[in-house]
C-alpha atoms as a PDB file:
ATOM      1  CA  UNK A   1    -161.406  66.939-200.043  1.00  0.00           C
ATOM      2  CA  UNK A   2    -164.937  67.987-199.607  1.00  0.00           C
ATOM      3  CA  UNK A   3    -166.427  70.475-197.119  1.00  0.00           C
ATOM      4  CA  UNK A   4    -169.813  70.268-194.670  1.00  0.00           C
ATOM      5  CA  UNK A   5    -171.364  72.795-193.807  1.00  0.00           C
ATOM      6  CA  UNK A   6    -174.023  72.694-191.144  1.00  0.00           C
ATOM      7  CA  UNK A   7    -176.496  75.337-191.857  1.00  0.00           C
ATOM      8  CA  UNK A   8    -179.096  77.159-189.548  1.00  0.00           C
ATOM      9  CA  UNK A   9    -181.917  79.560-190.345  1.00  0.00           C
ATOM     10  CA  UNK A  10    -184.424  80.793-188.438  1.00  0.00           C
ATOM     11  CA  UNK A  11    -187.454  83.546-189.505  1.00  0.00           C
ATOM     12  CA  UNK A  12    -189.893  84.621-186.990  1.00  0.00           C
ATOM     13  CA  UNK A  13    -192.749  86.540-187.540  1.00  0.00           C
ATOM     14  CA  UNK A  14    -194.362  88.482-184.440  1.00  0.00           C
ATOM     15  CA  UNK A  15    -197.929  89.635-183.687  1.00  0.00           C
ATOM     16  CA  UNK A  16    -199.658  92.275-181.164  1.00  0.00           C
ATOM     17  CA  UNK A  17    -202.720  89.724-180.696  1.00  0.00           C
ATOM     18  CA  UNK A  18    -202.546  86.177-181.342  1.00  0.00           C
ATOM     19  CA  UNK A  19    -203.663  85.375-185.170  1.00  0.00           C
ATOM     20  CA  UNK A  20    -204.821  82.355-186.573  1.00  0.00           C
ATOM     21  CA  UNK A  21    -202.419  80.882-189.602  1.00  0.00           C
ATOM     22  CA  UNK A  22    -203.302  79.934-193.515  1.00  0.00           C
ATOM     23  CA  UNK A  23    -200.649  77.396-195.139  1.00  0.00           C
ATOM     24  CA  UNK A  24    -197.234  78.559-195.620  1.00  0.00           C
ATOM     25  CA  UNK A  25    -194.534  77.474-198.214  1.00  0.00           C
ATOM     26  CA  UNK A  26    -191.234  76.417-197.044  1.00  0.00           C
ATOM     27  CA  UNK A  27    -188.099  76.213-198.912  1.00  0.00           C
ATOM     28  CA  UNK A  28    -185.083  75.364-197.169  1.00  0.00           C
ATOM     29  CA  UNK A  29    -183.163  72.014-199.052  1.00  0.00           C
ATOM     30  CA  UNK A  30    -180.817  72.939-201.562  1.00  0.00           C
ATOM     31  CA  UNK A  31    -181.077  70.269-204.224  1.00  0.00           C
ATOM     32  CA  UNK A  32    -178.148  68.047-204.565  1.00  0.00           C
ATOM     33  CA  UNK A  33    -175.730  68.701-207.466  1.00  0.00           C
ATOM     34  CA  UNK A  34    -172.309  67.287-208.668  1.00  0.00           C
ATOM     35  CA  UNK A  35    -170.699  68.973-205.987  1.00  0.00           C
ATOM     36  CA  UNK A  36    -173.312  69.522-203.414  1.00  0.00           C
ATOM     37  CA  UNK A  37    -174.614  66.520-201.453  1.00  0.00           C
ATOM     38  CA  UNK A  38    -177.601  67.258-198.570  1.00  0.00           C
ATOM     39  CA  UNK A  39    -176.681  64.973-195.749  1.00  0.00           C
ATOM     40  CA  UNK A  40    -178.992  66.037-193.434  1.00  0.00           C
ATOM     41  CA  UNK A  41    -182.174  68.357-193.036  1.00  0.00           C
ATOM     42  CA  UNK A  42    -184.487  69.133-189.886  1.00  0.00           C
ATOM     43  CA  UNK A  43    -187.507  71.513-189.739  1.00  0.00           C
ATOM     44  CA  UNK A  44    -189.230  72.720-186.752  1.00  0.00           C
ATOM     45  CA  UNK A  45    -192.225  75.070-186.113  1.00  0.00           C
ATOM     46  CA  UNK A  46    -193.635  76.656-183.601  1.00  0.00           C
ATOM     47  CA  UNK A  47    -196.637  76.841-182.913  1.00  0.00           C
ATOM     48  CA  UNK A  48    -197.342  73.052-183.665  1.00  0.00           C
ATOM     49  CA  UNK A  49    -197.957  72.454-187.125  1.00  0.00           C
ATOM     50  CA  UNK A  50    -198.900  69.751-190.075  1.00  0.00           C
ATOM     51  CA  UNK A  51    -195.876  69.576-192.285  1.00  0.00           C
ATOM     52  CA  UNK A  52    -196.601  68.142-195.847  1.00  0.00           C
ATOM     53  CA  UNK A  53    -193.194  67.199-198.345  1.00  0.00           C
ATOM     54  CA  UNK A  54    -193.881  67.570-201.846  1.00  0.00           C
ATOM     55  CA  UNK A  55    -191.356  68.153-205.077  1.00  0.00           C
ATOM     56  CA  UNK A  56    -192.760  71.225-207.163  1.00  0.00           C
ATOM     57  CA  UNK A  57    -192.348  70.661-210.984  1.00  0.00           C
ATOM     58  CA  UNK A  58    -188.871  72.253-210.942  1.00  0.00           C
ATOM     59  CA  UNK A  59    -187.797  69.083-208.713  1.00  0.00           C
ATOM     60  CA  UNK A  60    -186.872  72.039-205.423  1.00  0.00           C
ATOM     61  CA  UNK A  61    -188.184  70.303-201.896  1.00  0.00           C
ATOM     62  CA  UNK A  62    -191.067  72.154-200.704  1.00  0.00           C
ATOM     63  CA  UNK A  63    -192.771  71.837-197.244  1.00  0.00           C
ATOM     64  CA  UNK A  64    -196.497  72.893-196.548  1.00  0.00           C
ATOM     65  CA  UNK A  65    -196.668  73.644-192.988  1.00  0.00           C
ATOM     66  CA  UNK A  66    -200.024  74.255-191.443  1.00  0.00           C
ATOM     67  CA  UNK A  67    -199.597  75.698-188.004  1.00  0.00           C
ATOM     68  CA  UNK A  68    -202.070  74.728-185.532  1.00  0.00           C
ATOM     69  CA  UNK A  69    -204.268  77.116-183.528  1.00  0.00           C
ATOM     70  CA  UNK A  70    -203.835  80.866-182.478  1.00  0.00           C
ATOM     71  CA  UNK A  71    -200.389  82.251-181.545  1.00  0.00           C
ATOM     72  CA  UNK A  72    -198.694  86.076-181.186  1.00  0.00           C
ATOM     73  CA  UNK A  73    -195.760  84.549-183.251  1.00  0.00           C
ATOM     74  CA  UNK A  74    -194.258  82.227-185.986  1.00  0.00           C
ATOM     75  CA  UNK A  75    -191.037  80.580-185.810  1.00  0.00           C
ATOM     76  CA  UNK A  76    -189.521  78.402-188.225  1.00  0.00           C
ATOM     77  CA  UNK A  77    -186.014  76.715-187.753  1.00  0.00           C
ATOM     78  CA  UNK A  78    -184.559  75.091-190.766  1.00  0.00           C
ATOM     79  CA  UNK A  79    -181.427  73.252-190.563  1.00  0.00           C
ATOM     80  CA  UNK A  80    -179.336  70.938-192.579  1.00  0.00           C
ATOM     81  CA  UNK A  81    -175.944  69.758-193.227  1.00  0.00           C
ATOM     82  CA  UNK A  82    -174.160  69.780-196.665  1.00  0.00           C
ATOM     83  CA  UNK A  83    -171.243  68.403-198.237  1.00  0.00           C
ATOM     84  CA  UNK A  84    -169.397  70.507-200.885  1.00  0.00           C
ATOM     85  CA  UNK A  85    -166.954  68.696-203.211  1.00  0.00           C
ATOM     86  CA  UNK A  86    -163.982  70.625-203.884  1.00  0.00           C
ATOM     87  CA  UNK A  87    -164.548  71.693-207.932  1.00  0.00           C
ATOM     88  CA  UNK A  88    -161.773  73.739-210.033  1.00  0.00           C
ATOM     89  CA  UNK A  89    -163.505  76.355-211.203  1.00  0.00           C
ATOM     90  CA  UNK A  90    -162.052  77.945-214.419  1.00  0.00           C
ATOM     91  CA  UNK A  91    -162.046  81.402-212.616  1.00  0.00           C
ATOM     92  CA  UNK A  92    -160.022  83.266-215.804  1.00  0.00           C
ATOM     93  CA  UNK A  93    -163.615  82.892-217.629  1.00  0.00           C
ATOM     94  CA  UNK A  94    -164.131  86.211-215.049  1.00  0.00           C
ATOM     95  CA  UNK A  95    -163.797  89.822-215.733  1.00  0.00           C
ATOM     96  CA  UNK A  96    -162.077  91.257-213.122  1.00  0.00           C
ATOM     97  CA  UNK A  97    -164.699  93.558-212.604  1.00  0.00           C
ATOM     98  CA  UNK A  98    -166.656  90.337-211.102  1.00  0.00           C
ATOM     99  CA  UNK A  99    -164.450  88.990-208.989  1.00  0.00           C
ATOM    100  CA  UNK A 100    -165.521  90.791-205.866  1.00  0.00           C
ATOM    101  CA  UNK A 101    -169.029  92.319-204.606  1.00  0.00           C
ATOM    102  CA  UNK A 102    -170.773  94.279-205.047  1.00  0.00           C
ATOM    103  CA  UNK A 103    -169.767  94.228-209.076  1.00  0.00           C
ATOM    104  CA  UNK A 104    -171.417  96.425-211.246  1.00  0.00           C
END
């Protein structure tokens, strides 16, 4: 039976004096697999900003978010839900050594 997961992440950048912002890169999706489906994804920024989807050549979702005017911080919330299929992994292909972190 598959799992979801509902994922949140949030990175905030803080300033003494309010600073004006260039375009910023955002990757947050995982990219669906044969055992990983993306039901759901949100973005939010603060300040305002202009949020632009594109697919970079290695097919991974990437946002260009262009926050508007002067702020003293940056705050970006990315959320999504996933589904996870439940996959037998072979885990005797292992050393032992790897089975736990760290590993060396």
């Amino acid at each position: 039976m598959p799992t979801r997961y509902d994922i949140v992440h949030t990175t905030l950048y803080r300033y003494s004096k309010p600073v004006t912002f260039g375009d910023h890169r955002v990757m947050f999706r995982p990219r669906d697999s044969h055992d990983l489906r993306v039901l759901a994804t949100d973005l939010k920024v603060s300040p305002n900003a202009i949020v632009r989807m594109i697919q970079d050549p290695h097919s991974n979702s990437v946002a260009l978010v262009q926050p508007l005017g002067a702020a003293t911080e940056l705050k970006v919330v990315c959320s999504f839900t996933i589904e996870r299929a439940d996959v037998m992994h072979d885990l005797s292909l292992l050393s032992p050594a790897a089975e736990f972190l760290p590993f060396a």
